[in-house]
Protein backbone atom coordinates (compact mmCIF):
# COMPACT_ATOMS: atom_id res chain seq x y z
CA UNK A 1 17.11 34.43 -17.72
CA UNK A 2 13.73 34.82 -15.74
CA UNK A 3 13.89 32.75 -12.63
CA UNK A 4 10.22 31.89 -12.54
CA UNK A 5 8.76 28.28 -12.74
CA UNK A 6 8.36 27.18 -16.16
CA UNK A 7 4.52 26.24 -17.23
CA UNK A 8 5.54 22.60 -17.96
CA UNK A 9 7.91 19.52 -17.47
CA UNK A 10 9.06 17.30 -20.35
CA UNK A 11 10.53 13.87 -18.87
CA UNK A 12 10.87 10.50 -20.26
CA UNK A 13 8.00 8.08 -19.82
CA UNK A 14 7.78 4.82 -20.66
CA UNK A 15 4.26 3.15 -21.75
CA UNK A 16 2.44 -0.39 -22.57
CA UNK A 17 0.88 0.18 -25.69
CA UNK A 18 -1.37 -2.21 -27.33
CA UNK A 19 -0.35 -2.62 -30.95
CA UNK A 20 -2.77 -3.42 -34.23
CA UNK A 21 -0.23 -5.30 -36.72
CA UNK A 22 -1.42 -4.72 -39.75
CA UNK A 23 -1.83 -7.93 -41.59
CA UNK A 24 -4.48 -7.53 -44.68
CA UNK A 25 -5.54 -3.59 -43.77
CA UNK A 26 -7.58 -4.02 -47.11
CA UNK A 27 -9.80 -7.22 -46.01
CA UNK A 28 -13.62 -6.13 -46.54
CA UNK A 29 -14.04 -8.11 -43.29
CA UNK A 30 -11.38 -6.15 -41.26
CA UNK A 31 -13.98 -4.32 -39.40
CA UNK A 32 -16.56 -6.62 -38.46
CA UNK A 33 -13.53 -9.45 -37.49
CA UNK A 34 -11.87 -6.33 -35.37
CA UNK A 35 -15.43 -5.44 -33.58
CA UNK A 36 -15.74 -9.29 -32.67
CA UNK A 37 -12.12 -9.60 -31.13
CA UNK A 38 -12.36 -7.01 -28.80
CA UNK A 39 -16.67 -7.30 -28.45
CA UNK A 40 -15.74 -9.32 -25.26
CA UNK A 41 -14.18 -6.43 -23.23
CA UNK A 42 -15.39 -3.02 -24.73
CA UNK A 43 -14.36 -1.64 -21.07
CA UNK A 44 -10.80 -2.05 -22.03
CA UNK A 45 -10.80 -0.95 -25.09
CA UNK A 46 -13.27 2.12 -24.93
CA UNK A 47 -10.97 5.10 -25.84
CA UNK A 48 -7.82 3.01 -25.43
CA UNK A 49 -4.59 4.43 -27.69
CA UNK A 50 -3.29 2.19 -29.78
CA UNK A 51 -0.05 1.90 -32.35
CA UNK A 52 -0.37 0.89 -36.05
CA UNK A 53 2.04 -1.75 -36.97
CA UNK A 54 2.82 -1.88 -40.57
CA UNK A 55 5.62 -4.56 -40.76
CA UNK A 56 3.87 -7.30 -42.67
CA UNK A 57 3.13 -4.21 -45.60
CA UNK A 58 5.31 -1.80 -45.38
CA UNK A 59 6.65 -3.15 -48.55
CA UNK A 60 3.06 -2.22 -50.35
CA UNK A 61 1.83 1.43 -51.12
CA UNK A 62 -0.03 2.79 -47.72
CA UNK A 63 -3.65 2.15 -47.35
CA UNK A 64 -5.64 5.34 -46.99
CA UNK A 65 -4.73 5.76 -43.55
CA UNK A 66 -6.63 8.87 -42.24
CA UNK A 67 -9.81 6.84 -43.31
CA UNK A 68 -8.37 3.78 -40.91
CA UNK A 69 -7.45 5.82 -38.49
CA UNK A 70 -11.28 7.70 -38.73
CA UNK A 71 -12.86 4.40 -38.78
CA UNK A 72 -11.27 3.14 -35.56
CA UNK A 73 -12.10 6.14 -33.89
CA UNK A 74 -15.77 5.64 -34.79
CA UNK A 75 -15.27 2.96 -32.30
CA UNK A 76 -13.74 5.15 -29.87
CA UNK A 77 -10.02 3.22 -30.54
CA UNK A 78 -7.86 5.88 -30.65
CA UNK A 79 -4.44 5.42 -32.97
CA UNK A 80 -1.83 7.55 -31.46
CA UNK A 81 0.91 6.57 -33.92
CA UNK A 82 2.58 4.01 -37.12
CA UNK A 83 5.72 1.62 -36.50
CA UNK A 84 7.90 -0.53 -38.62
CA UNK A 85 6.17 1.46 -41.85
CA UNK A 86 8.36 2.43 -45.08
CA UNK A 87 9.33 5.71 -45.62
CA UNK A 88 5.68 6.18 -48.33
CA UNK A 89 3.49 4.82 -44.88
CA UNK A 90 5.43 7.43 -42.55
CA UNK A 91 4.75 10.38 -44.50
CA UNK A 92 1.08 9.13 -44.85
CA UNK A 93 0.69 8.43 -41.31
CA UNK A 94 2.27 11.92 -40.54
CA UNK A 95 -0.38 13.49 -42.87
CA UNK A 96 -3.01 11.17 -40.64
CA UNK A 97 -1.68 13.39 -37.56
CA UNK A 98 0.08 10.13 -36.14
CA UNK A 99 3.49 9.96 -34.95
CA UNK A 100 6.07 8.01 -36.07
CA UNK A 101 7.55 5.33 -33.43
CA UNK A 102 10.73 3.50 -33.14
CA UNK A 103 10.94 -0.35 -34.98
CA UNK A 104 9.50 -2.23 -32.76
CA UNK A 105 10.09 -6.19 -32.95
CA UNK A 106 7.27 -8.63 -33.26
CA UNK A 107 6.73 -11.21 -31.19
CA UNK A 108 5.88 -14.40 -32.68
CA UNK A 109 2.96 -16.49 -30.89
CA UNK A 110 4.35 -19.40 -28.99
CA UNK A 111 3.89 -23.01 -30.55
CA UNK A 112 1.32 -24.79 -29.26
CA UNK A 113 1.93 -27.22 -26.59
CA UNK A 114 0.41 -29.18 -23.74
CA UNK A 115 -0.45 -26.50 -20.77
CA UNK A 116 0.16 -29.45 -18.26
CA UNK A 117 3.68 -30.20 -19.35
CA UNK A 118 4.53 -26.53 -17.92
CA UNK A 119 6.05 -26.82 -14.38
CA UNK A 120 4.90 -25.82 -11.23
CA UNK A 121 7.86 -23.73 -10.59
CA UNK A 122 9.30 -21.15 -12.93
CA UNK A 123 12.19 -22.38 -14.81
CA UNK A 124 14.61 -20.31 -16.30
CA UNK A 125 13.74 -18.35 -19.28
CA UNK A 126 14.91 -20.08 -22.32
CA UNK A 127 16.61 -17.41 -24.87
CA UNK A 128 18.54 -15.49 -22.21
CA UNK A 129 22.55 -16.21 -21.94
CA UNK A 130 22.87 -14.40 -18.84
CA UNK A 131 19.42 -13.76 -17.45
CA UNK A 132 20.12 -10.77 -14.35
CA UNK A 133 18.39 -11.32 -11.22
CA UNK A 134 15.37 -11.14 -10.16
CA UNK A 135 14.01 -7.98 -8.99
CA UNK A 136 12.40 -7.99 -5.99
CA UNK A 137 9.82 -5.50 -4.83
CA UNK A 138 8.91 -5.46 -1.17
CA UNK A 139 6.14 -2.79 -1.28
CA UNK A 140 2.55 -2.48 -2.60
CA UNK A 141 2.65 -1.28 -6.22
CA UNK A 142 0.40 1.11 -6.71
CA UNK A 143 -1.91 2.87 -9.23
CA UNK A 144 0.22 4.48 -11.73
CA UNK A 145 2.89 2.68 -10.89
CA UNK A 146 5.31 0.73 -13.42
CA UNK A 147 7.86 -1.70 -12.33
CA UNK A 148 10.24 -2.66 -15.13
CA UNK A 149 13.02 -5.82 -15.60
CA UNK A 150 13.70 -5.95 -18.81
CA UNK A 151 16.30 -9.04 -18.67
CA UNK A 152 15.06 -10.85 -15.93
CA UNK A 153 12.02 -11.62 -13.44
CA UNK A 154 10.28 -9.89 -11.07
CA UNK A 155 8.79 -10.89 -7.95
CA UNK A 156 6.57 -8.71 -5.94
CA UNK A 157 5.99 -9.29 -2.28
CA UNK A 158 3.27 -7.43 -1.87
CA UNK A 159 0.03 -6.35 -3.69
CA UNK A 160 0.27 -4.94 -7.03
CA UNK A 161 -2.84 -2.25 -7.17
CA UNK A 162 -5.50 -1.23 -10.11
CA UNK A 163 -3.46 0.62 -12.90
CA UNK A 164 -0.02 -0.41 -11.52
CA UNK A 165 2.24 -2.74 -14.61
CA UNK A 166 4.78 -5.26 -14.05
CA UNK A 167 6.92 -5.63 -17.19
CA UNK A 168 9.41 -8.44 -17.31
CA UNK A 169 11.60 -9.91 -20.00
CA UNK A 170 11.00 -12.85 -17.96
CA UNK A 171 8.62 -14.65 -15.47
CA UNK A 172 6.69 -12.52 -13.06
CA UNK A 173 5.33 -13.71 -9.37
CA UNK A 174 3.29 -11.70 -7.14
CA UNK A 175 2.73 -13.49 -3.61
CA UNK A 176 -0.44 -11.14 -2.91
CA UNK A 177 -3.05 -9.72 -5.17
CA UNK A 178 -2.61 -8.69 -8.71
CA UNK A 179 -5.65 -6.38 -9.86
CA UNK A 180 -2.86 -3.91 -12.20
CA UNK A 181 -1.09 -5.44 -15.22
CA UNK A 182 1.25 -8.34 -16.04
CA UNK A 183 3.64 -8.32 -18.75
CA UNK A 184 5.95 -11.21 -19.01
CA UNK A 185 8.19 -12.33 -21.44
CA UNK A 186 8.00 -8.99 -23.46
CA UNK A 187 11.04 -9.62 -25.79
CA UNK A 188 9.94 -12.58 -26.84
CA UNK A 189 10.16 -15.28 -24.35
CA UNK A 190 7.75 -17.61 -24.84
CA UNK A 191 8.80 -19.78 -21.75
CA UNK A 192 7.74 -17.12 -19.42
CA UNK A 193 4.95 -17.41 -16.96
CA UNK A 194 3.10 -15.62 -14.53
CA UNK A 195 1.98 -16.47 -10.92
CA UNK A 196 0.07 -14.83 -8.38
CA UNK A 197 -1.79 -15.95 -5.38
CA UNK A 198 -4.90 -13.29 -5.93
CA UNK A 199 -5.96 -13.18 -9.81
CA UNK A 200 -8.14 -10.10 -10.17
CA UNK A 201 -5.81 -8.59 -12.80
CA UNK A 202 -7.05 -6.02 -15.50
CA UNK A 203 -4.57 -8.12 -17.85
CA UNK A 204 -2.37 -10.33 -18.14
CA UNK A 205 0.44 -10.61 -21.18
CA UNK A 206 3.38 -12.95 -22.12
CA UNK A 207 5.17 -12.34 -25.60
CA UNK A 208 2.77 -10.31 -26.96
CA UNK A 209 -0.11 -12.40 -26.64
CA UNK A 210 -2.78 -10.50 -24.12
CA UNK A 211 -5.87 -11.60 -21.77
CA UNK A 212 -8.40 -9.40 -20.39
CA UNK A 213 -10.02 -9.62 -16.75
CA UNK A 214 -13.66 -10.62 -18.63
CA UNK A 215 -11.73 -13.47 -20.39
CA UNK A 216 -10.97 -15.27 -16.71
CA UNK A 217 -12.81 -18.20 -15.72
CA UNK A 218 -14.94 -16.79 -12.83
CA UNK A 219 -13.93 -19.80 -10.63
CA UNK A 220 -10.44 -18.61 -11.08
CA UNK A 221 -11.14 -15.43 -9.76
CA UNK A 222 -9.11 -14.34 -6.31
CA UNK A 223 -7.54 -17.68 -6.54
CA UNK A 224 -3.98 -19.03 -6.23
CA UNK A 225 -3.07 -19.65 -10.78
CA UNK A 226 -0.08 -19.77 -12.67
CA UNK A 227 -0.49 -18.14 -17.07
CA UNK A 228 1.09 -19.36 -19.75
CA UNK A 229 1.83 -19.54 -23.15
CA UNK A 230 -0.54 -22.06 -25.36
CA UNK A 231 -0.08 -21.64 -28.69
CA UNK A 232 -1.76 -18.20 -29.56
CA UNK A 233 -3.39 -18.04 -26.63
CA UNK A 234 -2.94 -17.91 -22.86
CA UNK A 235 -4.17 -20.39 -20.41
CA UNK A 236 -4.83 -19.56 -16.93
CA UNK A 237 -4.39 -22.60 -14.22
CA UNK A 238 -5.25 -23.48 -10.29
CA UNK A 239 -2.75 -23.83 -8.37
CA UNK A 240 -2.56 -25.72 -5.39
């Protein structure tokens, strides 16, 4: 066997992906209501990949995805594969030239409740027997970057950089400035929360449900704020 350097590496990655569950694919309207959601920050989702999520029809025959999947593009959102689709919406999606990802569970939108009932502090996360501790990072995250907890919380001691992601099953806390990514509560936990004393984030998540930086109040900008769940949105807050 040759000893020289092979031309490539194949290693495991793990990647946020925005997801587009597909709810009435067939709506007229599906367009024009897609353009307005994400109208607000074309920035972040110029050229962005995105998965297909075909749970709520994967019971019906597939829609003429390769059209879909052209039509998106025309608005430079670029499907990179189909989850949770029957075995007809696979083979379609295939024939699309998308791949074919692993079930993938869907988070249901919190209930709606008062933001000012939430408390100051973080409690802890509600739907976890044994919730593992909190991992604690003690160095600036940086671009490119990806700290992951999938059972518990993490708290970052230090500044958490453009491009770097925090993914959490639970609450996330950054005592510095958070200009990367926040996922929290990404199995479902609706409890979570997220707190940082320097909001310049490019996003901010909890259980699914997703704000982007031109969605922040500008007074809230570079301040002290804790996030959290409000029905199907999020709701960003001062803190003192």
């Amino acid at each position: 066997m040759s000893s020289r350097t092979q031309p490539f590496q194949i290693r495991g990655s793990l990647q946020t992906l925005l997801s587009l569950r597909l709810v009435e694919p067939h709506d007229p309207e599906f367009f024009g209501k897609f353009l307005d959601k994400i109208a607000h920050s074309p920035d972040f989702f110029r050229n962005a990949p995105i998965v297909l999520d075909a749970a709520p029809v994967a019971g019906l025959p597939p829609i003429d995805i390769a059209a879909f999947v052209a039509k998106l593009r025309e608005h430079r959102i670029i499907p990179v594969g189909l989850q949770n689709g029957s075995t007809e919406w696979n083979e379609a999606a295939v024939t699309a030239g998308l791949a074919i990802l692993p079930e993938g569970r869907h988070v249901e939108p919190a209930r709606a409740k008062e933001p000012s009932a939430a408390p100051e502090a973080a409690p802890t996360p509600t739907g976890r027997a044994s919730p593992s501790p909190a991992l604690v990072v003690r160095e600036p995250v940086r671009g490119g970057q990806q700290i992951y907890a999938p059972d518990g919380d993490i708290i970052v001691v230090a500044p958490v950089g453009h491009g770097a992601e925090l993914i959490a099953g639970g609450h996330i806390h950054v005592y510095g400035s958070l200009r990367g990514r926040a996922f929290a509560g990404v199995d479902g936990d609706e409890q979570a929360m997220i707190f940082c004393d320097h909001l310049e984030a490019e996003l901010l998540s909890i259980a699914g449900i997703h704000m982007v930086n031109e969605q922040f109040d500008e007074r809230l900008l570079k301040k002290r704020v804790k996030v959290m769940c409000d029905g199907e949105r999020l709701v960003v807050a001062p803190l003192p």
